[in-house]
Protein backbone atom coordinates (compact mmCIF):
# COMPACT_ATOMS: atom_id res chain seq x y z
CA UNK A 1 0.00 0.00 0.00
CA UNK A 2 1.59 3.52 -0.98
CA UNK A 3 2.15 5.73 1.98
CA UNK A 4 -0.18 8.80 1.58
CA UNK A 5 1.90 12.42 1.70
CA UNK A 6 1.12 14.50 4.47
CA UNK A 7 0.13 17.93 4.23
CA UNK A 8 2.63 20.32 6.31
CA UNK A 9 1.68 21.56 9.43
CA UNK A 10 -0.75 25.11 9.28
CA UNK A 11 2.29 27.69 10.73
CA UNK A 12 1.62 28.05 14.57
CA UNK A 13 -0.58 31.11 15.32
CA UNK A 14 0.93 33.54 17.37
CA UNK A 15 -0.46 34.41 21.35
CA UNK A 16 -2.47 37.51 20.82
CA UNK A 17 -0.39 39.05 22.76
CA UNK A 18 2.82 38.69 20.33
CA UNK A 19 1.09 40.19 17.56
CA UNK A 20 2.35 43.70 16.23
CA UNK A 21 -1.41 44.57 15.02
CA UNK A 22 -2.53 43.47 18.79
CA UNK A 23 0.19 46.02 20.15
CA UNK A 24 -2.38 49.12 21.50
CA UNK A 25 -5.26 46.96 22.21
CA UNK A 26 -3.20 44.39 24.37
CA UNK A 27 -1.51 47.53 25.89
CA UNK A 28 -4.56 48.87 27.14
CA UNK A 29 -5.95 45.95 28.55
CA UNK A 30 -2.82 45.16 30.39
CA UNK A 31 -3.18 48.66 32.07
CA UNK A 32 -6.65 46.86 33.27
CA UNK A 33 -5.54 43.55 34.37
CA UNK A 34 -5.77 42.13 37.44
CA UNK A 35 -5.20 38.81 38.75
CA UNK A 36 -8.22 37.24 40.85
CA UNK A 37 -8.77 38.28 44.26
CA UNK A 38 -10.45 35.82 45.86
CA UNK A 39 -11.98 32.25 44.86
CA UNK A 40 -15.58 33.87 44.08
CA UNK A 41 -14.13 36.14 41.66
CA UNK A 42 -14.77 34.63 37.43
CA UNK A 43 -11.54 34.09 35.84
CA UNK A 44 -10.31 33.96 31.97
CA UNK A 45 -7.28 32.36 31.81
CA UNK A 46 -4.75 33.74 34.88
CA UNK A 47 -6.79 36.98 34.73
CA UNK A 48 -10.09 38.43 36.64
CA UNK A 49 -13.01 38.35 33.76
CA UNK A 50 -13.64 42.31 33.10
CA UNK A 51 -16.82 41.48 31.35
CA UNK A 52 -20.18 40.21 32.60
CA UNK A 53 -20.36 36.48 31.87
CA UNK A 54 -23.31 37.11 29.92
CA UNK A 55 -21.72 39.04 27.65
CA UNK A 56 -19.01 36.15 27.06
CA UNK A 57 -22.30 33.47 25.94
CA UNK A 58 -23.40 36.57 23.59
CA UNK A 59 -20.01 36.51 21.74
CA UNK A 60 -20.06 32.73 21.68
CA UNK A 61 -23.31 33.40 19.76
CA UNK A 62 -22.82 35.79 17.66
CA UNK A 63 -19.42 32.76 16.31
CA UNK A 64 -20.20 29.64 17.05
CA UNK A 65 -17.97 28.23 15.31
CA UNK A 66 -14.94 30.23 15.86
CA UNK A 67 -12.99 30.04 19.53
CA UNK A 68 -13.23 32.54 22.11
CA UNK A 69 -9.73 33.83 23.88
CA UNK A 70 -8.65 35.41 26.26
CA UNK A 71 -6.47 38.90 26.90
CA UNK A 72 -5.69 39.94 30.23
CA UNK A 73 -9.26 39.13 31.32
CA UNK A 74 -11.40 39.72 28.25
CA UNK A 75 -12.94 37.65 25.69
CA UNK A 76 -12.25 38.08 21.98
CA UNK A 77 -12.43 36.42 18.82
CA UNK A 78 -8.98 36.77 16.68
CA UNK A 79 -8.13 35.63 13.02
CA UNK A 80 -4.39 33.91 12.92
CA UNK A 81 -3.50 36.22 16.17
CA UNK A 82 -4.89 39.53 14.85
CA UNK A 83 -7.66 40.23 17.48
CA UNK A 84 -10.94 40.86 15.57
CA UNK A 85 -13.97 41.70 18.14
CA UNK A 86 -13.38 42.19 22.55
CA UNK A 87 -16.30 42.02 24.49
CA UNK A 88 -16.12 44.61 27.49
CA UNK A 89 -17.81 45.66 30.02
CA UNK A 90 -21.83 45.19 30.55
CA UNK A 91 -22.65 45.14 27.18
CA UNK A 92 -20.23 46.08 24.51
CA UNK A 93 -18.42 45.06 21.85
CA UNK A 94 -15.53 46.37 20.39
CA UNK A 95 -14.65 45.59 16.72
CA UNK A 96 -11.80 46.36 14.78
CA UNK A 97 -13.25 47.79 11.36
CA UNK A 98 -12.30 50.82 9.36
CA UNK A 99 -15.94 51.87 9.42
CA UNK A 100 -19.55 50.62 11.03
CA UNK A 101 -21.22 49.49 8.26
CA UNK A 102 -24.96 51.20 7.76
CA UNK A 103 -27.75 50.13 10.39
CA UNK A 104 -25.16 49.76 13.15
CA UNK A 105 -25.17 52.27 15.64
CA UNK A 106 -22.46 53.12 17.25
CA UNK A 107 -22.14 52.28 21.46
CA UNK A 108 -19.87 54.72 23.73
CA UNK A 109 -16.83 55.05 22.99
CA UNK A 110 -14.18 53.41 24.77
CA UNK A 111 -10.76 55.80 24.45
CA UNK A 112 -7.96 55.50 23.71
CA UNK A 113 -9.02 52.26 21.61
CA UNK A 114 -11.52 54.05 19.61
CA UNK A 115 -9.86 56.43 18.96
CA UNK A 116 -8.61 54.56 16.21
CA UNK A 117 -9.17 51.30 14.21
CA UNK A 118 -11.92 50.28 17.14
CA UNK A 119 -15.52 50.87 16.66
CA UNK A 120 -18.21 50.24 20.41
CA UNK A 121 -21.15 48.86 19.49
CA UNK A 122 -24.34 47.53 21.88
CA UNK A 123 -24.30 44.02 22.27
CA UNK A 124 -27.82 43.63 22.62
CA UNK A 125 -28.85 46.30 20.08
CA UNK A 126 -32.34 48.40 21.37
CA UNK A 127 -33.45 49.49 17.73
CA UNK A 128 -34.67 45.62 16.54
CA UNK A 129 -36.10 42.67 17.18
CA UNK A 130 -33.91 40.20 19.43
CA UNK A 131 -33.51 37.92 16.18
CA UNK A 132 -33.08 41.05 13.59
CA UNK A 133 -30.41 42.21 16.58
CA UNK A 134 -28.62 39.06 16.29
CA UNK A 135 -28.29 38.83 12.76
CA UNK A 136 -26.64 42.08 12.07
CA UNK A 137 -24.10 41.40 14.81
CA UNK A 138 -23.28 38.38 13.52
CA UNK A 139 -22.65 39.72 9.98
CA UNK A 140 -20.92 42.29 11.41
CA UNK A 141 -18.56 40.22 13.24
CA UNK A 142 -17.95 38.05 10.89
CA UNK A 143 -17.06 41.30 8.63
CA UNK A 144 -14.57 42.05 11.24
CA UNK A 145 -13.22 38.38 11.34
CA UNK A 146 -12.68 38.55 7.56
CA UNK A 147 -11.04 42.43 8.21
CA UNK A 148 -8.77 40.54 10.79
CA UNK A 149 -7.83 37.79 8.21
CA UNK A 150 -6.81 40.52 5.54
CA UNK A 151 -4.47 42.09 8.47
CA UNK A 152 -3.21 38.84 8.96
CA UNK A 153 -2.36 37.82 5.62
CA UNK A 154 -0.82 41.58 5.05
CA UNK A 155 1.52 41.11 7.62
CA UNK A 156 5.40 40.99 6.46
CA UNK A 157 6.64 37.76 7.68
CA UNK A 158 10.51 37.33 7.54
């Protein structure tokens, strides 16, 4: 029987921390971090959780396909190490797009990250139906997945 060739190995993916594109966003949080202070406290990773664990289930939701990680105590989805979308807070997520696309309102802003390539939006938008809500975060995050991706696969390797 022939052996079979064997694909090579997918290049390792880089922590989210090591990642030049993640350099002001992991920055920030760091400033944030803290490590748990007592056994009641919710944990991600080594880190207190700095969002509401609700909000962690919503971004599970809105990618259920795609893994949720952890920096310094928040969830976010990444693309090959570029961080994509950060859930924060109560009920907001941050999402690294150039622009919001139409029909999605912008949350509070969240300086210094949005002062930049960051855009707040509500998690559980107030302007539409739960399911109508749902569905435009979802495309929306997956638009900043696929905005991650391009970052990604932009990146000089050497």
């Amino acid at each position: 029987m022939p052996k079979r060739k064997r694909r090579p190995a997918p290049a390792p993916i880089p922590a989210l921390t090591d990642v030049p594109e993640n350099r002001a966003l992991v920055a920030h949080l760091r400033e944030q971090a803290t490590p748990p202070s007592g056994p009641k406290d919710f944990k991600l990773g080594p880190w207190q959780l700095h969002t509401h664990p609700d909000l962690c289930d919503r971004l599970s939701e809105l990618a259920p396909r795609h893994p949720v990680e952890g920096v310094y105590g928040m969830p976010a989805l990444a693309f090959e190490g570029v961080v994509a979308v950060v859930a924060a807070g109560m009920g907001t997520l941050l999402v690294r797009l150039p622009a919001l696309p139409e029909g999605i309102e912008p949350g509070h802003p969240r300086p210094p990250l949005t002062d930049g390539e960051w855009r707040s939006v509500h998690a559980y938008p107030q302007d539409c139906t739960s399911t109508e809500g749902t569905a435009r975060l979802t495309a929306l995050v997956r638009e900043a997945l696929l905005h991650a991706r391009d970052l990604s696969r932009n990146r000089p390797r050497y």
